[in-house]
Protein backbone atom coordinates (compact mmCIF):
# COMPACT_ATOMS: atom_id res chain seq x y z
CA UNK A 1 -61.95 -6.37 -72.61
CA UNK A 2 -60.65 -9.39 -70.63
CA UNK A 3 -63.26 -9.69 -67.73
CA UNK A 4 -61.56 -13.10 -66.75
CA UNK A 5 -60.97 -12.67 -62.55
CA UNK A 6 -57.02 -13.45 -61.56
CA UNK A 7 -56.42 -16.12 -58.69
CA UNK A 8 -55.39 -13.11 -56.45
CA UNK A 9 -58.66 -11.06 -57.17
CA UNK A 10 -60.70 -14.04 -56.66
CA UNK A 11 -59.19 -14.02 -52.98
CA UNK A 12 -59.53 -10.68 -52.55
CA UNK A 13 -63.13 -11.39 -53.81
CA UNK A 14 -64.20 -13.23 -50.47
CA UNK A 15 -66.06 -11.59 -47.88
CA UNK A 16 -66.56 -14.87 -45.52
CA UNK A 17 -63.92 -15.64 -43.01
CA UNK A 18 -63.97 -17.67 -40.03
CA UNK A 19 -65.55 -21.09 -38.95
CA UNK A 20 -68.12 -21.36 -36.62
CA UNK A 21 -68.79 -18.64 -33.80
CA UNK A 22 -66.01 -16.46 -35.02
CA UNK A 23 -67.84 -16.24 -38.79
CA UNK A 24 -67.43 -12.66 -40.35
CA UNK A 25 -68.12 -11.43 -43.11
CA UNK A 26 -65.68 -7.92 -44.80
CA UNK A 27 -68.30 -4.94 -46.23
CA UNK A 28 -68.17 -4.89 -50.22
CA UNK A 29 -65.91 -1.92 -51.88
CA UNK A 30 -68.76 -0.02 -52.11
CA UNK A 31 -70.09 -0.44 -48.48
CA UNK A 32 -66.59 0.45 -46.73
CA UNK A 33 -67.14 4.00 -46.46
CA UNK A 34 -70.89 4.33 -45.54
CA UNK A 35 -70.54 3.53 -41.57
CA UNK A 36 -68.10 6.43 -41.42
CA UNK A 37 -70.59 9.27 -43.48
CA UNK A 38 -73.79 7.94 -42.22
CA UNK A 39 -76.15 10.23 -39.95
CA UNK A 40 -79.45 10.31 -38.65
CA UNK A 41 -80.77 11.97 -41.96
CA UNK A 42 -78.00 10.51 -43.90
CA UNK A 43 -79.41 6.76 -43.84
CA UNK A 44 -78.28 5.27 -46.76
CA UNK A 45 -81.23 3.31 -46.99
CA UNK A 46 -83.71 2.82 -50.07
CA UNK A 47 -86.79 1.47 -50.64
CA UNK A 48 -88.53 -0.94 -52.85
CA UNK A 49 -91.91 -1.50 -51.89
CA UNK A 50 -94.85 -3.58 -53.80
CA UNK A 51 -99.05 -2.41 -54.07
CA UNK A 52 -101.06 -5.69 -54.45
CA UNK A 53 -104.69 -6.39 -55.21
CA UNK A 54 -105.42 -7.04 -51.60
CA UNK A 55 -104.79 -6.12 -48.30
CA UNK A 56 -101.66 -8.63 -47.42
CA UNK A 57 -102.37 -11.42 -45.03
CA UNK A 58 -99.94 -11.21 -42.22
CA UNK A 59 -99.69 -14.58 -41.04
CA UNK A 60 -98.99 -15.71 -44.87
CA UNK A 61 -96.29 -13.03 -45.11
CA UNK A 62 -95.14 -13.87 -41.85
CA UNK A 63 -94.01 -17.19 -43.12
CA UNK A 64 -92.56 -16.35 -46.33
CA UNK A 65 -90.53 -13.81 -44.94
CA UNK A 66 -89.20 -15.91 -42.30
CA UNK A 67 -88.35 -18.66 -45.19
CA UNK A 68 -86.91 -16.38 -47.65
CA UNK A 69 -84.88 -14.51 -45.00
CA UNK A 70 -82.97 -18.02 -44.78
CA UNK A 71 -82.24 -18.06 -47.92
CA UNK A 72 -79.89 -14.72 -47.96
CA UNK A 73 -77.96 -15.34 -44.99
CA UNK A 74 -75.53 -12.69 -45.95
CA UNK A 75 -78.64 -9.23 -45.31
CA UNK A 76 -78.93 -11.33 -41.42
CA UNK A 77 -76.10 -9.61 -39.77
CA UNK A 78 -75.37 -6.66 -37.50
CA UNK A 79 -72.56 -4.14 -38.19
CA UNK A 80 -69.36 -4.33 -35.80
CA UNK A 81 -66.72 -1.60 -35.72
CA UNK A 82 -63.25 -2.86 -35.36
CA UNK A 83 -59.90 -1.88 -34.64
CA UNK A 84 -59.17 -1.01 -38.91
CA UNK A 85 -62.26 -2.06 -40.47
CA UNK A 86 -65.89 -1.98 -40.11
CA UNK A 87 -66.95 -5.80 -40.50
CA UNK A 88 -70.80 -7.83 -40.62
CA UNK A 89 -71.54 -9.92 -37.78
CA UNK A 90 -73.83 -12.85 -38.81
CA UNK A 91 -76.79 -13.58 -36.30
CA UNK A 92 -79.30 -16.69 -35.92
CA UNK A 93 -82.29 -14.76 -35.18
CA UNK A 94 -84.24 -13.45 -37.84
CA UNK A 95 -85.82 -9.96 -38.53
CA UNK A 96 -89.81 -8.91 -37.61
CA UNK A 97 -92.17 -7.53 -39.73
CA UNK A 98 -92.92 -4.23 -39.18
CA UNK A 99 -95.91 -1.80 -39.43
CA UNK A 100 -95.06 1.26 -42.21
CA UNK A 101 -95.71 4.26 -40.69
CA UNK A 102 -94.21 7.66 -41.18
CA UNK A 103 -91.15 8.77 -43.86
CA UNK A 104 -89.57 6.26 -45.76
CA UNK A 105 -85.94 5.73 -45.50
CA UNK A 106 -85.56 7.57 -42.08
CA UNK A 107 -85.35 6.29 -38.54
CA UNK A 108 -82.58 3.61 -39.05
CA UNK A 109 -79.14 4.51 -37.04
CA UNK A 110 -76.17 2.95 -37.59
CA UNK A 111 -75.46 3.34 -33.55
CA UNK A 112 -78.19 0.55 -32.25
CA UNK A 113 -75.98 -2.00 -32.47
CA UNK A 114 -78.32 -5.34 -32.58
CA UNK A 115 -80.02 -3.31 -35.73
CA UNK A 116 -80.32 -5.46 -39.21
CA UNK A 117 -79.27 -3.49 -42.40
CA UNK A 118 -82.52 -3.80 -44.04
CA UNK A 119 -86.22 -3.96 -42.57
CA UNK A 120 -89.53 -5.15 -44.41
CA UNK A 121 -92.68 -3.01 -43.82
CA UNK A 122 -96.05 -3.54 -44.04
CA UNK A 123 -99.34 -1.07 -44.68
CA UNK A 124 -102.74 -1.86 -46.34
CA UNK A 125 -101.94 -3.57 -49.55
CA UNK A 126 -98.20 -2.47 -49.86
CA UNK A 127 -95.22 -4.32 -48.82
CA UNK A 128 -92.13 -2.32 -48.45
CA UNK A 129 -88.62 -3.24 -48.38
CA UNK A 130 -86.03 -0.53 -47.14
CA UNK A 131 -82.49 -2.06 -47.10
CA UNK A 132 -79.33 -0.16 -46.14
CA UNK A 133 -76.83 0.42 -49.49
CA UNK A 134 -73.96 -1.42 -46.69
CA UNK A 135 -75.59 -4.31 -47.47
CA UNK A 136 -76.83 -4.65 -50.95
CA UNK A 137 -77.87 -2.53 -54.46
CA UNK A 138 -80.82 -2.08 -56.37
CA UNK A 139 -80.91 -5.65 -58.05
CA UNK A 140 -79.84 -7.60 -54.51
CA UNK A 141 -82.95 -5.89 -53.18
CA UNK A 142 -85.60 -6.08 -56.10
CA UNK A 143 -84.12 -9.67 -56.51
CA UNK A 144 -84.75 -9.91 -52.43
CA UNK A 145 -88.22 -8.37 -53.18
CA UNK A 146 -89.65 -10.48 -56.59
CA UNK A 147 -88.85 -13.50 -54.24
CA UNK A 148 -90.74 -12.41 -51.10
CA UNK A 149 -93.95 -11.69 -53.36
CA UNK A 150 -93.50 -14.91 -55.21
CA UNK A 151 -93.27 -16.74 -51.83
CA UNK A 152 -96.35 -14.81 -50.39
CA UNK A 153 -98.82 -15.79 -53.29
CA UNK A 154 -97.11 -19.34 -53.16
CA UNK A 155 -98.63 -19.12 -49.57
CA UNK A 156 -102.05 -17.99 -50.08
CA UNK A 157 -102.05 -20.78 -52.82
CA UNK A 158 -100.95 -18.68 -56.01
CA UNK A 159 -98.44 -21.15 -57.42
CA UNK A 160 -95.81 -19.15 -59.81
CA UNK A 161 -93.28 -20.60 -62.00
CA UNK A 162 -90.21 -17.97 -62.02
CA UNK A 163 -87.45 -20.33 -63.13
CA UNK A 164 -87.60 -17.99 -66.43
CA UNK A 165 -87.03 -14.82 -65.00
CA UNK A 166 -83.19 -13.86 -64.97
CA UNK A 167 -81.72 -13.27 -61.48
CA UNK A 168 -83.59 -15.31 -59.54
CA UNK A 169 -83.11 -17.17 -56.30
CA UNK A 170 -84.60 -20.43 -56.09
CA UNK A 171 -85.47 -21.40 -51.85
CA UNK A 172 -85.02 -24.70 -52.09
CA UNK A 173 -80.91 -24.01 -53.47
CA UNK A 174 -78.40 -23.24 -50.82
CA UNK A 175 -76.91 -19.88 -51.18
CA UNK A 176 -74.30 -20.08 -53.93
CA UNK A 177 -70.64 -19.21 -52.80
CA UNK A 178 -71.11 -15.95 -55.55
CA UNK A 179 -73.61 -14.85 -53.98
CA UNK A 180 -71.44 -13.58 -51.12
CA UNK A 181 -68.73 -11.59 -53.43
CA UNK A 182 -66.96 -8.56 -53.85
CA UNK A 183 -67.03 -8.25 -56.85
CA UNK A 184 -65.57 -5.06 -57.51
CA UNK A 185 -62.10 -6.82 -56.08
CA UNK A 186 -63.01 -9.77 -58.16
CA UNK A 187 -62.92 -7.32 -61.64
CA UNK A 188 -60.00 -5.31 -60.54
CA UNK A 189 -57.41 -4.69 -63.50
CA UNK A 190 -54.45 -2.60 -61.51
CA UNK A 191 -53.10 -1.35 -64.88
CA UNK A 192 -56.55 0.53 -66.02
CA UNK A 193 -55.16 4.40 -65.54
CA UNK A 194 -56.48 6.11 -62.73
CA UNK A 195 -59.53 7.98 -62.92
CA UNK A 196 -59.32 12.05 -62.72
CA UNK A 197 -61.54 14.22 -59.90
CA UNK A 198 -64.32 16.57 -61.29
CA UNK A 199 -64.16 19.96 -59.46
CA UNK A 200 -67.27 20.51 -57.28
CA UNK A 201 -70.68 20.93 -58.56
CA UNK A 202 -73.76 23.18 -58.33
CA UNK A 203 -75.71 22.03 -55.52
CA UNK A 204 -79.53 23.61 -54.68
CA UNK A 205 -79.89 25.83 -52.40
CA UNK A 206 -82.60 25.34 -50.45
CA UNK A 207 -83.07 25.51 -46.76
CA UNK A 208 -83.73 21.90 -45.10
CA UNK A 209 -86.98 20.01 -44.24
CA UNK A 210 -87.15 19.38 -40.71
CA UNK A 211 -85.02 16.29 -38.95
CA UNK A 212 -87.67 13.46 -39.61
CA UNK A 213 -89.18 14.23 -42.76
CA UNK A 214 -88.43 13.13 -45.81
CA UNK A 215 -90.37 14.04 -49.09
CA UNK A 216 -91.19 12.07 -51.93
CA UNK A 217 -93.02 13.67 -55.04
CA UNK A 218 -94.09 10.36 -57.58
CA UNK A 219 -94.59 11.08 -61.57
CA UNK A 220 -96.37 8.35 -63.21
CA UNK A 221 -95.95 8.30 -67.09
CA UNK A 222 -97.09 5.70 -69.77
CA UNK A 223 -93.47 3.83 -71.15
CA UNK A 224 -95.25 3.86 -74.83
CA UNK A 225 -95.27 7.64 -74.90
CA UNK A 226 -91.98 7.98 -73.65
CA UNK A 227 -90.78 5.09 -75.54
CA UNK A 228 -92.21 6.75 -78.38
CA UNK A 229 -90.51 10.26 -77.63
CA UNK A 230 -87.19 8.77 -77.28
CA UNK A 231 -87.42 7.11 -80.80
CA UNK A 232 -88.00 10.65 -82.40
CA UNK A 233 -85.03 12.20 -80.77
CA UNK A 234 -82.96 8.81 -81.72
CA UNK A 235 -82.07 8.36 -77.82
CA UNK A 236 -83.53 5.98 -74.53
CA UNK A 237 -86.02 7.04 -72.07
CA UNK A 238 -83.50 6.99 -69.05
CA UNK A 239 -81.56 9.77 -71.54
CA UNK A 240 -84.99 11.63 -72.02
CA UNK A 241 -85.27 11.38 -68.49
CA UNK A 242 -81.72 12.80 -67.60
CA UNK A 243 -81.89 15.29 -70.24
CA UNK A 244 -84.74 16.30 -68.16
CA UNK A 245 -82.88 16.99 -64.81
CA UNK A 246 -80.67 18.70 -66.63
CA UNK A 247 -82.97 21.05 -67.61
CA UNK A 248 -84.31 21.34 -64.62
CA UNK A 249 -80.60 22.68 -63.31
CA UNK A 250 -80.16 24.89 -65.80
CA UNK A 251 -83.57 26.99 -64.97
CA UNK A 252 -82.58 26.69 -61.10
CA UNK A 253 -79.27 27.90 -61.24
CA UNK A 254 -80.44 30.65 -63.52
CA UNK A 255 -83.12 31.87 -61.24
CA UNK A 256 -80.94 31.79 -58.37
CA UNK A 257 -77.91 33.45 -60.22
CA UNK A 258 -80.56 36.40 -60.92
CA UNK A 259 -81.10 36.48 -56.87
CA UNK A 260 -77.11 36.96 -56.30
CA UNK A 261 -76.00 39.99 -55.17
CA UNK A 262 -73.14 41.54 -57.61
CA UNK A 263 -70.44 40.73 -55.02
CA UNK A 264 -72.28 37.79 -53.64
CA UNK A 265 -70.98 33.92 -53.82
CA UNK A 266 -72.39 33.16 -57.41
CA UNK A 267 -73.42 29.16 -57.51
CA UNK A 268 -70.80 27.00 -59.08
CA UNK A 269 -71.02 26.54 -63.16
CA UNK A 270 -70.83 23.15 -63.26
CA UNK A 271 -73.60 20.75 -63.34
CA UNK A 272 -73.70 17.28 -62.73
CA UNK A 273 -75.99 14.40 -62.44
CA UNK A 274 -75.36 10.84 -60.72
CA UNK A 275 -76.68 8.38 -63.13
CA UNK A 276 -75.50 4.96 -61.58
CA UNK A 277 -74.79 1.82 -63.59
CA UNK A 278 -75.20 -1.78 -62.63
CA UNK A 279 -72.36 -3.33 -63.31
CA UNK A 280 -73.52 -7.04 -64.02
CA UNK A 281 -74.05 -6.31 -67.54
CA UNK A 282 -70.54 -5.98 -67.89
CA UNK A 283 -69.17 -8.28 -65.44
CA UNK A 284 -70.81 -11.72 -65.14
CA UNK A 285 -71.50 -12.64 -61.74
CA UNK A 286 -74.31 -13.33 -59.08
CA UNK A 287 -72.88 -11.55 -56.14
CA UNK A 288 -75.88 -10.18 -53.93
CA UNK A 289 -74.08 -7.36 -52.23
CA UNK A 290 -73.11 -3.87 -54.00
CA UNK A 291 -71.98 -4.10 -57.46
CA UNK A 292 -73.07 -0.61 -59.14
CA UNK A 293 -71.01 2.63 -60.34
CA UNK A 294 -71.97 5.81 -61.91
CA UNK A 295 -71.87 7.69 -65.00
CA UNK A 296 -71.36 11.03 -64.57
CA UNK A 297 -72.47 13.75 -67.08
CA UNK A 298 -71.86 17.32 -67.14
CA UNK A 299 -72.06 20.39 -68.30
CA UNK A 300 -70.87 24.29 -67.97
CA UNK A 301 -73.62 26.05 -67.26
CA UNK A 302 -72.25 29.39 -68.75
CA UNK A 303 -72.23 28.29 -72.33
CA UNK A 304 -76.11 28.54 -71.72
CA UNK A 305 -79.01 26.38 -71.74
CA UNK A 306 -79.34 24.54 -74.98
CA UNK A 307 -83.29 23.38 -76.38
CA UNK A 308 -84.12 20.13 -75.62
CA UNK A 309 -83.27 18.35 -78.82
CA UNK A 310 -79.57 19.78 -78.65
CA UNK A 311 -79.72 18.82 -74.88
CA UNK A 312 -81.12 15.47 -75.22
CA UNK A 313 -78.90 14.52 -77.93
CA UNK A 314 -75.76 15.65 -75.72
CA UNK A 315 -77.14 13.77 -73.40
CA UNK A 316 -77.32 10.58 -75.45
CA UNK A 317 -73.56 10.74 -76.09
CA UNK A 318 -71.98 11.37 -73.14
CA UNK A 319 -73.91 8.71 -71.49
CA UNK A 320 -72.53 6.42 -73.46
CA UNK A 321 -69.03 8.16 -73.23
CA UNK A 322 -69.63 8.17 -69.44
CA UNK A 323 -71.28 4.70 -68.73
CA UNK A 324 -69.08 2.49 -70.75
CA UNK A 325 -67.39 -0.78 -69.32
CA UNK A 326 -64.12 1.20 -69.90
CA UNK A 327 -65.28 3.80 -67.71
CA UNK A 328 -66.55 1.97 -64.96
CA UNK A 329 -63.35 -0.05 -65.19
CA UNK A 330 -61.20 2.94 -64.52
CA UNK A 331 -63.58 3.66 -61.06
CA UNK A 332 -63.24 0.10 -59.93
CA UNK A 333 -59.24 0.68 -60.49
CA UNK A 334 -59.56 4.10 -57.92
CA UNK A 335 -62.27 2.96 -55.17
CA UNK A 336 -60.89 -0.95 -55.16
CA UNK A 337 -56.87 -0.05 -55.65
CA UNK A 338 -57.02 1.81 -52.45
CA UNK A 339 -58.46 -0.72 -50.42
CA UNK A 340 -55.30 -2.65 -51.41
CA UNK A 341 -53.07 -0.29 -50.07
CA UNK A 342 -50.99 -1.27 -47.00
CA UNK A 343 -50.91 1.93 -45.48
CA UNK A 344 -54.80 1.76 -46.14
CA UNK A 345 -55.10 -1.66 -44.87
CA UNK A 346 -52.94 -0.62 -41.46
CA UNK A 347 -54.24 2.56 -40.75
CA UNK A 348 -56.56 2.86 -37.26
CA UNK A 349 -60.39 3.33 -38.05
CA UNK A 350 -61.04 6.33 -36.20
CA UNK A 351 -58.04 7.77 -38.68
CA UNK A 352 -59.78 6.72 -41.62
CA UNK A 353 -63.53 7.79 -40.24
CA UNK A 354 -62.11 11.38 -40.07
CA UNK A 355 -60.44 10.82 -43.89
CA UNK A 356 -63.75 9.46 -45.05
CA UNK A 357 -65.82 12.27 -44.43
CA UNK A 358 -64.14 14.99 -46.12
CA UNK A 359 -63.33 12.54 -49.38
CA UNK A 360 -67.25 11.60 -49.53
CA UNK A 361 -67.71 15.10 -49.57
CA UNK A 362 -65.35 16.08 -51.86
CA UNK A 363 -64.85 13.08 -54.33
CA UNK A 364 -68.87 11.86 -53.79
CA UNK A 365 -71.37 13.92 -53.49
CA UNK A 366 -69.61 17.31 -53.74
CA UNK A 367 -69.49 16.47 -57.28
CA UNK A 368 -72.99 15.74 -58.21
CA UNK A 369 -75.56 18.21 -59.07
CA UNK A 370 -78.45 15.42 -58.77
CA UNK A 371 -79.01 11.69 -59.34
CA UNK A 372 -81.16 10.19 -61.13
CA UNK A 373 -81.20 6.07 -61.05
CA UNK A 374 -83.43 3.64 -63.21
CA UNK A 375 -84.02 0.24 -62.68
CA UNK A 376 -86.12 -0.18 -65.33
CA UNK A 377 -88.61 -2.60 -66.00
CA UNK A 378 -89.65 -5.32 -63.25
CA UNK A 379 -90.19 -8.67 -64.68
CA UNK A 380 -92.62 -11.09 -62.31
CA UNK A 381 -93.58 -14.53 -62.87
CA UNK A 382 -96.69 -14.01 -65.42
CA UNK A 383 -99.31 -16.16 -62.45
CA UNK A 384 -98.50 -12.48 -60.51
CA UNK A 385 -98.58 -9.79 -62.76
CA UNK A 386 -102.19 -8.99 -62.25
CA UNK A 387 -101.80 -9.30 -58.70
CA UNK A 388 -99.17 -6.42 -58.46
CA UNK A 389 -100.29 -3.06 -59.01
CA UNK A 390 -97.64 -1.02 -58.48
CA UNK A 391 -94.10 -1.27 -57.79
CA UNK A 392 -92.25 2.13 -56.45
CA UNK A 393 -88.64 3.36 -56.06
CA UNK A 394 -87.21 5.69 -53.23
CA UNK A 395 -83.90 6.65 -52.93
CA UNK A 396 -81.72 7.12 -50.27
CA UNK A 397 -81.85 10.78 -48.66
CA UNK A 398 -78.89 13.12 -49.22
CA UNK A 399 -77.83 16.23 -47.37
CA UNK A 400 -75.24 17.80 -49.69
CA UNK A 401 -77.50 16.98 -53.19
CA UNK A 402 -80.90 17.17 -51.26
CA UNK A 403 -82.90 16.07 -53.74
CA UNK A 404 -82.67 13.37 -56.30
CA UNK A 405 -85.23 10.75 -57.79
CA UNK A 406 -85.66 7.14 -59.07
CA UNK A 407 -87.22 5.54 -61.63
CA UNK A 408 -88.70 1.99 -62.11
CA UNK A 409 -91.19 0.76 -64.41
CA UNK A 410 -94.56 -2.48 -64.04
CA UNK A 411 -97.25 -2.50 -66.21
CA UNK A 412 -96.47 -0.16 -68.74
CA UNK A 413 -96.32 2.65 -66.41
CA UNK A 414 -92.69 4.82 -65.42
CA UNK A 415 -93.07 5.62 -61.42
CA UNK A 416 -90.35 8.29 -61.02
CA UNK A 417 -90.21 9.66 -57.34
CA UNK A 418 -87.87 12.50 -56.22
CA UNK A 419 -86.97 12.06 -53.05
CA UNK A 420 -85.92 14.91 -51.29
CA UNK A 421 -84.81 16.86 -47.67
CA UNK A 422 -85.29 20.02 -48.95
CA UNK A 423 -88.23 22.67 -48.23
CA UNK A 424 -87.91 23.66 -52.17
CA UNK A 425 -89.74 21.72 -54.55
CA UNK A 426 -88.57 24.10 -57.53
CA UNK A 427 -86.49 21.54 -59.25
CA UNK A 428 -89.81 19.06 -59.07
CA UNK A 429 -91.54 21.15 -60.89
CA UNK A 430 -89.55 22.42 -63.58
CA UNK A 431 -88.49 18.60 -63.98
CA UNK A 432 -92.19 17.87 -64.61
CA UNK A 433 -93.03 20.81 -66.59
CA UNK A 434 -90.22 20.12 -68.87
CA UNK A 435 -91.87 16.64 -69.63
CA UNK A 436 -94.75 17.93 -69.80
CA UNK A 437 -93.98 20.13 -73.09
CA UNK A 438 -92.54 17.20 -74.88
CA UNK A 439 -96.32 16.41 -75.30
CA UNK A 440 -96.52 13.40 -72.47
CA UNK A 441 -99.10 12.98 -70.17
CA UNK A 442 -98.36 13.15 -66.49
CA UNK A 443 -99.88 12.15 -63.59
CA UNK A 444 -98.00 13.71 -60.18
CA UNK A 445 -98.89 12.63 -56.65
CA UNK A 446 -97.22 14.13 -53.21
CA UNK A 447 -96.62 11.03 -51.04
CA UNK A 448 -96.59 13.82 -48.07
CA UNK A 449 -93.06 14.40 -45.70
């Protein structure tokens, strides 16, 4: 496929407009319809946080996070509402530090105007860094968090030599114009066919945690033995993994179909689980901001549940059915297309706030079962390695799905955490269990609400 970017998607491309107070810079494709969906519990932020061998040094973190925050101008901005479009105000001040106490990924709101998108806590040994999906993805913020630790050891005298990790930011370079990009606009191909809606999926049920808590349930697993399982059934770990959640679905739809009364609303058949894809290894291209899709696999629930080898191996091939470049292609076509759209373009924001929430609804979450996203494995410069201990993943809390989890892996150890607003941890379990009968050994902490 021709991934070569027209002169008219190139323009489209640019977020920066403006010279000198009147700078502004346009929220990615992705971004555009957050502000109008977001709540109090429905943040939109996720977390990447760091354990080191030490209790951090404050004054030496102060200073590296004041010098990297320079460096990635385009996270130092406020959000603006405008008359048709939602836009990023760039300020000269530059975030605090701040102490990590209580939930992750709650107490941000899109209201407090003077708010940055992203914040940078600190607790004991653990650095955390909870940006807002608005303003970047999971590579912008682990690429945003390798160069933070990097900068902290080069402070307390570490000196580390990343120049041979891939995606890195060097401090001393100005921010490259790429950096800034949309680049879903930039890959746009207007005669990919459009992409056709799923009907709504099966969804928990499950009564909510109370407004303030969030839950996160961590699973720590060697890679080898789960490297090693994977290469019996012929598949990856991330399929072993969504195979998994899958199972997990099956068991708690079946339980609660057994609970519905004979003329009571039976849950919906189909299940489906968010398994998002970054894009970049299609698409060359540094861009910072947002630049991930999804696959989506599913399956009927009334044909039964399958044993895991069938499972995992159906699995295996819709995934890469699902999460192919021609795939993604056809969702940049739908979610960038529209942006294009006159009527779109010219259409009053408080019109398109009201439009927004019933499509995220119906065309975003209202078709996804779970999610389950995988960074995979976190390279550092090799001076750090045995400084890090452990490097975690939290998602970003949803109220139709409830519950979903993310996976990273340092060290030769897979840190899955399911992240969750629901009082039920049913689906944890069974997730777990199921794992746990493939013969792996499992270690499961509760990180508390």
């Amino acid at each position: 496929m021709n991934n070569s970017p027209s002169r008219k998607n190139l323009k489209h491309s640019i977020t920066k407009f403006g010279k000198g107070a009147a700078i502004y810079w346009t929220l990615d494709n992705a971004a555009i319809i957050m502000p109008a969906v977001s709540s109090e519990r429905r943040t939109f932020l996720f977390r990447l946080s760091a354990s080191l061998d030490h209790p951090i040094v404050f004054s030496a973190m102060n200073r590296a996070f004041k010098r990297v925050c320079r460096r990635f101008p385009y996270f130092l901005v406020h959000l603006r509402r405008g008359f048709f479009w939602y836009y990023l105000q760039p300020v000269t001040q530059l975030p605090e530090l701040e102490p990590d106490f209580g939930p992750a990924n709650i107490g941000m709101s899109l209201k407090d105007k003077n708010r940055f998108l992203f914040r940078v806590r600190l607790r004991g040994n653990r650095i955390a860094c909870e940006f807002s999906h608005i303003l970047t993805d999971g590579t912008g913020a682990m690429i945003f968090l390798r160069t933070l630790v990097t900068a902290y050891f080069n402070e307390l005298g570490v000196k580390a030599e990343p120049d041979s990790l891939p995606e890195w930011i060097n401090l001393d370079e100005e921010p490259f114009q790429e950096e800034y990009e949309d680049a879903y606009q930039r890959f746009y191909k207007s005669s990919i066919p459009k992409v056709k809606n799923k009907p709504l999926a099966y969804h928990i049920k499950s009564e909510l945690l109370p407004p303030g808590q969030y839950r996160v349930i961590c699973g720590m697993i060697p890679v080898a033995e789960l490297s090693l399982k994977a290469k019996t059934f012929g598949v990856s770990i991330n399929d072993i993994l969504v195979a998994a959640y899958f199972s997990a679905l099956y068991k708690l739809r079946k339980s609660e179909l057994s609970k519905t009364p004979v003329l009571g609303k039976k849950p919906k058949p189909l299940l489906s689980v968010e398994v998002p894809i970054n894009l970049r290894k299609f698409y060359k291209t540094r861009t910072m901001r947002n630049f991930t899709l999804f696959a989506l696999p599913s399956m009927d629930a009334r044909f039964g549940e399958m044993d895991f080898e069938k499972l995992v191996k159906r699995v295996h091939y819709l995934m890469r059915l699902k999460g192919d470049e021609a795939s993604m292609a056809i969702q940049i076509q739908r979610n960038a297309g529209s942006t294009r759209n006159l009527l779109v373009r010219m259409t009053p924001l408080v019109i398109k706030d009201f439009f927004a929430r019933i499509l995220f609804n119906r065309l975003g979450e209202g078709m996804m079962s779970g999610l389950i996203s995988n960074i995979g494995p976190v390279s550092l410069p090799k001076e750090l390695e045995s400084h890090v201990k452990r490097i975690d993943f939290i998602g970003a809390p949803s109220t139709i799905m409830k519950t979903g989890a993310s996976a990273i892996s340092w060290n030769g150890m897979l840190y899955i955490s399911f992240h969750s607003l629901a009082k039920s941890t049913e689906l944890e379990k069974l997730f777990f269990r199921c794992l746990a009968s493939l013969g792996l050994h499992i270690k499961v902490e509760n990180k508390g609400e």
